[in-house]
C-alpha atoms as a PDB file:
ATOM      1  CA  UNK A   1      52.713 103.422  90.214  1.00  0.00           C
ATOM      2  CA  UNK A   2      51.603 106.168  92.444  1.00  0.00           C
ATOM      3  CA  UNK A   3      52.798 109.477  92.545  1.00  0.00           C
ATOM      4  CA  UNK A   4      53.988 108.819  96.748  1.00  0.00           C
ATOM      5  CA  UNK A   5      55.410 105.879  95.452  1.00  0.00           C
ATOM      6  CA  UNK A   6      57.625 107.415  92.538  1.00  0.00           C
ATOM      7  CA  UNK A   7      58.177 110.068  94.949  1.00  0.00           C
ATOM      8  CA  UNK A   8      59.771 107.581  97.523  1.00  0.00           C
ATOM      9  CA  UNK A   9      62.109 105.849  94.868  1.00  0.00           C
ATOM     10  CA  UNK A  10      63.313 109.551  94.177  1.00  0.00           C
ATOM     11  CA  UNK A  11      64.109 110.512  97.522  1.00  0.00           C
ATOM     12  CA  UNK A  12      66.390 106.690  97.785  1.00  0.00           C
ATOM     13  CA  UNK A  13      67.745 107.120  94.663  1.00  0.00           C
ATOM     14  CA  UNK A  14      69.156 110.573  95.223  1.00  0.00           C
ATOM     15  CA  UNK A  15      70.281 109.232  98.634  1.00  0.00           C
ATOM     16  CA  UNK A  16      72.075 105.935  96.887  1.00  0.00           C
ATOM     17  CA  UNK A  17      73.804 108.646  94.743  1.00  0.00           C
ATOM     18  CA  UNK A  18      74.977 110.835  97.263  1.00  0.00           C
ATOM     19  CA  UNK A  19      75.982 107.870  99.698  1.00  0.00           C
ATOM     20  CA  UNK A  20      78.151 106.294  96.757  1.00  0.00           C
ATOM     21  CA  UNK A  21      79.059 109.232  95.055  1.00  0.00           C
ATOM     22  CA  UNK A  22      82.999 108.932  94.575  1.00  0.00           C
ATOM     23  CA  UNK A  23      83.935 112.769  94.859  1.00  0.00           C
ATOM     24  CA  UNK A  24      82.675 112.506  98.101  1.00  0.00           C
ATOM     25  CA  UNK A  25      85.392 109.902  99.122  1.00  0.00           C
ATOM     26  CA  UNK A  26      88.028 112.588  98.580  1.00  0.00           C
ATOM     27  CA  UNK A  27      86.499 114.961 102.103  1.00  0.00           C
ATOM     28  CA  UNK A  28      86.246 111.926 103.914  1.00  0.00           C
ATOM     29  CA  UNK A  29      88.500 111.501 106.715  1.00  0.00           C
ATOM     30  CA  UNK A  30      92.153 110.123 106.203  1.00  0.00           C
ATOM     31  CA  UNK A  31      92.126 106.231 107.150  1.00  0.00           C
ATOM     32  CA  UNK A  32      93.821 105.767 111.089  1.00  0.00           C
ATOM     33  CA  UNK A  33      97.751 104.593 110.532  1.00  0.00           C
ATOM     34  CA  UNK A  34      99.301 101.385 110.524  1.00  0.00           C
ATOM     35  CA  UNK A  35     102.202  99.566 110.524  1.00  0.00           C
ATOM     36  CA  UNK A  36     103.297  96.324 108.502  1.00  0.00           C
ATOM     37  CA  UNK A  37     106.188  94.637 108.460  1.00  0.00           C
ATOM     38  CA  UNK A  38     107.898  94.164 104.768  1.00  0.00           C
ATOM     39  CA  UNK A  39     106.825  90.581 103.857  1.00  0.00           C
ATOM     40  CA  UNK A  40     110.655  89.747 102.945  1.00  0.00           C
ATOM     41  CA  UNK A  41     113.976  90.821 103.262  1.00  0.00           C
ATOM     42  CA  UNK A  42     117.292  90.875 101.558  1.00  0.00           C
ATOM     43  CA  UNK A  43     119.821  89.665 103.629  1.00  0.00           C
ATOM     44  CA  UNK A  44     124.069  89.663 103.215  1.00  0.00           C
ATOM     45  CA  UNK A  45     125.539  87.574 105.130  1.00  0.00           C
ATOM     46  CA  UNK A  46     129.959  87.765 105.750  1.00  0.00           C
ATOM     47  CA  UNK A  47     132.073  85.563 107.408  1.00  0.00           C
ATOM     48  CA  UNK A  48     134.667  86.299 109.781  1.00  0.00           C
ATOM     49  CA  UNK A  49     137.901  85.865 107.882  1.00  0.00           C
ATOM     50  CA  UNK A  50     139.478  82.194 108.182  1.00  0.00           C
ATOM     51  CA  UNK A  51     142.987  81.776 107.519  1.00  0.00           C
ATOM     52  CA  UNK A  52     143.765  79.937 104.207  1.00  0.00           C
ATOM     53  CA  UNK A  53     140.262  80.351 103.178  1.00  0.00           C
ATOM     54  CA  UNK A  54     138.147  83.010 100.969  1.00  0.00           C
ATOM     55  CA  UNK A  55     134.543  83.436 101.199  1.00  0.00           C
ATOM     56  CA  UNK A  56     131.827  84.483  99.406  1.00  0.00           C
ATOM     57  CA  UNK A  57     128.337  85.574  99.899  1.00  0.00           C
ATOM     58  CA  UNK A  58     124.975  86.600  97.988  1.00  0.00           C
ATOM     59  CA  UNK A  59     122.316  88.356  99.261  1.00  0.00           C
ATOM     60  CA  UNK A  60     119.157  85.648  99.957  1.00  0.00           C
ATOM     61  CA  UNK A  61     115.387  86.514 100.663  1.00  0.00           C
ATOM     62  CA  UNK A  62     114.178  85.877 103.868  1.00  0.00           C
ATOM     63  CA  UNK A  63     109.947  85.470 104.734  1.00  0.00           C
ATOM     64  CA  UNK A  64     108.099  86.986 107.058  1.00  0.00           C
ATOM     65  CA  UNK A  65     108.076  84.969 110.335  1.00  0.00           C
ATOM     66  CA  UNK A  66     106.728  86.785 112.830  1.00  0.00           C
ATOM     67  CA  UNK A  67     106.474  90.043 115.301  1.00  0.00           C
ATOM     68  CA  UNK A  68     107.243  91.007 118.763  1.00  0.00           C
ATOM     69  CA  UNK A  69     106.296  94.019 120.953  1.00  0.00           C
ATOM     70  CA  UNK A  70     108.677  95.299 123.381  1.00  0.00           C
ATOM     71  CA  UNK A  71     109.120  98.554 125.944  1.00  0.00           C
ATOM     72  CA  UNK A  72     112.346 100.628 125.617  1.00  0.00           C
ATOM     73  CA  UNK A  73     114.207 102.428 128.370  1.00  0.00           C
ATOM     74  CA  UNK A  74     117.233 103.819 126.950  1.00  0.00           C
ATOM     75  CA  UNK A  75     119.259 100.347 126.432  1.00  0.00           C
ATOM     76  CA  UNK A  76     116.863  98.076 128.728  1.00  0.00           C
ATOM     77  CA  UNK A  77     113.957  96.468 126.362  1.00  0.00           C
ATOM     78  CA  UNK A  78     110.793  94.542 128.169  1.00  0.00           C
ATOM     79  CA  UNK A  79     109.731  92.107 125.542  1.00  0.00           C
ATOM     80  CA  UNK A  80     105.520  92.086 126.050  1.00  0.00           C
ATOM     81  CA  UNK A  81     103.477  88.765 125.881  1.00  0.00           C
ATOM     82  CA  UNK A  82     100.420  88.768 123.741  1.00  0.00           C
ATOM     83  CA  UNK A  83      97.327  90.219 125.678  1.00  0.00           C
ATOM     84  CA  UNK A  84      95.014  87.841 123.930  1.00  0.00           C
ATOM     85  CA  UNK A  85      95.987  83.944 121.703  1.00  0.00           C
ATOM     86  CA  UNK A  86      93.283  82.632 120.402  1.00  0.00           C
ATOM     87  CA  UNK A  87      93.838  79.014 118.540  1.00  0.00           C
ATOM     88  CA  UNK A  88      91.987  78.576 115.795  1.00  0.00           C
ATOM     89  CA  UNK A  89      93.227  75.060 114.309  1.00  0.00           C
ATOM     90  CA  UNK A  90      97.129  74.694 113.276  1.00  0.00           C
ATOM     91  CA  UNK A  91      96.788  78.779 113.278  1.00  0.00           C
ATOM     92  CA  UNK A  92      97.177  81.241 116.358  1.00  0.00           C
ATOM     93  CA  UNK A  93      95.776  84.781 116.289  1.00  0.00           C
ATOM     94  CA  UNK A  94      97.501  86.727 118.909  1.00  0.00           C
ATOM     95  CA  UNK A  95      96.608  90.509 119.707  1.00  0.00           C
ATOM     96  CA  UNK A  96      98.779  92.924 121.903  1.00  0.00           C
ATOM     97  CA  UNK A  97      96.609  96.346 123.371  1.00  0.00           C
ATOM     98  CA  UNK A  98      98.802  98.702 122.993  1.00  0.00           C
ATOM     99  CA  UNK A  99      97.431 101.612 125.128  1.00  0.00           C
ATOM    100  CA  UNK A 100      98.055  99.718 128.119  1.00  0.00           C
ATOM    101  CA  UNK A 101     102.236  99.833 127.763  1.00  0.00           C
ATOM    102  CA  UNK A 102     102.487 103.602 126.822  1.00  0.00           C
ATOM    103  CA  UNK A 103     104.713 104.028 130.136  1.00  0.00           C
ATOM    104  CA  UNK A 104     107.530 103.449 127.638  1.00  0.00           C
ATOM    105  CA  UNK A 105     108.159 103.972 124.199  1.00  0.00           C
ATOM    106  CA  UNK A 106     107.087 100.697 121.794  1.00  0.00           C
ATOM    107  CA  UNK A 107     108.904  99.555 119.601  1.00  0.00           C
ATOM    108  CA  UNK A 108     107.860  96.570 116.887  1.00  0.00           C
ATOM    109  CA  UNK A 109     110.515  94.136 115.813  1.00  0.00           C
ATOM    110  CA  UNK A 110     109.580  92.242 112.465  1.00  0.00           C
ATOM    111  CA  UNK A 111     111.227  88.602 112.733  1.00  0.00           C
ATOM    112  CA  UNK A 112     111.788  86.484 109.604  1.00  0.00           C
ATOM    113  CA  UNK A 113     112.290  83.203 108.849  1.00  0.00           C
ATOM    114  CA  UNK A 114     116.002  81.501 108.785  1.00  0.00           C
ATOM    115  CA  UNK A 115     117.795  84.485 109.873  1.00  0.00           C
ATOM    116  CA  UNK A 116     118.475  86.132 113.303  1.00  0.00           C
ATOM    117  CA  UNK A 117     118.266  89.583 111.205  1.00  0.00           C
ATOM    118  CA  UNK A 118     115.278  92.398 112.274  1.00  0.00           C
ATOM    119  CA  UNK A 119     113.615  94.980 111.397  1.00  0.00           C
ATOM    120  CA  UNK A 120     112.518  97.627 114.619  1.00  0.00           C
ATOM    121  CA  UNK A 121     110.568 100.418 114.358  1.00  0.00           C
ATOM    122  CA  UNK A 122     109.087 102.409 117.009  1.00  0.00           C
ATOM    123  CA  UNK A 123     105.191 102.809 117.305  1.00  0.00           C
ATOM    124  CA  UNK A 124     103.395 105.915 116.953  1.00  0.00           C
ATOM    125  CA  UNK A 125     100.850 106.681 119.735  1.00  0.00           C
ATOM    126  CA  UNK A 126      98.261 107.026 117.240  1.00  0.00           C
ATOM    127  CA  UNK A 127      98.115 103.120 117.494  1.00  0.00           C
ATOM    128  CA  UNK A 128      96.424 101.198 120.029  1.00  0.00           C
ATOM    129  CA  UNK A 129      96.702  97.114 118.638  1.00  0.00           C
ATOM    130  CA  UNK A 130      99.345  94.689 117.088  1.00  0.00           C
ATOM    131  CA  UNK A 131      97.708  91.812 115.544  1.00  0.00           C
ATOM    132  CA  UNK A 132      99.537  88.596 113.866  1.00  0.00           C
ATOM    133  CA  UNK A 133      98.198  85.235 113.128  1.00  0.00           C
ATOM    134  CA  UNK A 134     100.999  82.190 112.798  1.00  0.00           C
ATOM    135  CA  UNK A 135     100.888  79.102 111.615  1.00  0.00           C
ATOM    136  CA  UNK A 136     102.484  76.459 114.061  1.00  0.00           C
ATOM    137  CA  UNK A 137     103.274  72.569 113.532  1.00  0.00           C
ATOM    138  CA  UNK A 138     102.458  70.053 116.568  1.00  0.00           C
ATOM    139  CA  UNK A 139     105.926  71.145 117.780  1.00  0.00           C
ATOM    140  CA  UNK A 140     105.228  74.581 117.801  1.00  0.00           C
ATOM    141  CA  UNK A 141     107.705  75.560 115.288  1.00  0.00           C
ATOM    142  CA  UNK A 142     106.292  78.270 113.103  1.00  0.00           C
ATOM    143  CA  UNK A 143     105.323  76.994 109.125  1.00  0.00           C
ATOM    144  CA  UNK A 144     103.438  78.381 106.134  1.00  0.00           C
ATOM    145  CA  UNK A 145     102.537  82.411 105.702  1.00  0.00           C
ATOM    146  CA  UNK A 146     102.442  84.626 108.585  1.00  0.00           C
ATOM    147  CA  UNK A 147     100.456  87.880 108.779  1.00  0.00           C
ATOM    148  CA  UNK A 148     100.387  90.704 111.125  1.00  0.00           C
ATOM    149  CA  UNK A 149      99.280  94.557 111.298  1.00  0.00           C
ATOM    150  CA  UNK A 150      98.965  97.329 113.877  1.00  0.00           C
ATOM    151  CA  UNK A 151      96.614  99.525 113.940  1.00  0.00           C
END
């Protein structure tokens, strides 16, 4: 091999090495935040008390169903439709652009599945999509795993 050759291979070797190098990882730049909705949650239900009757309740895991975006103004929310649903089979991908409803605070409300109980959170500026893909049946009913994420 010639010496230009060898002398090549050095040069992208040493630049392989310093590209991959893992201490460099630690200066890089902290990844942009996001926001995911716990994939389940514990729920405790109670009945109202009926007369001549005791109840009883344990807690019971609910799944991830799905998310909505929504404007706040004090007590007034504005629930905001998907800016882009793109089918893709039984599955829809649906995307909301955040930067365009900064008027208002945003909030994110995580839904789940047999249960009218949320979770809210409000969205830091530092975001600018919500993403979720759902699986629907030929009714339209949401089955299977759901996944979402805001960045």
């Amino acid at each position: 091999m010639s010496f230009h050759k060898r002398a090549v291979l050095g040069i992208l070797a040493l630049a392989g090495f310093v590209f991959l190098d893992p201490g460099r990882s630690q200066n890089a730049p902290p990844h942009a935040p996001s926001v995911v909705c716990p994939a389940m949650v514990s729920v405790s239900e109670s009945a109202l008390p009926v007369p001549g009757w005791s109840s009883r309740s344990d807690p019971a895991q609910h799944r991830f169903e799905r998310i909505s975006v929504a404007n706040r103004d004090g007590e007034k929310e504005y629930d905001l439709a998907p800016d882009e649903e793109k089918p893709a089979g039984a599955k829809v991908n649906q995307t909301w652009k955040l930067n365009d409803y900064r008027d208002l605070p945003l909030f994110l409300t995580c839904r789940y599945q047999d249960t009218s109980v949320t979770l809210s959170k409000e969205l830091p500026k530092a975001l600018s999509t919500c993403s979720q893909t759902i699986e629907v049946n030929k009714s339209g009913a949401i089955v299977g795993q759901s996944s979402m994420s805001c960045q």
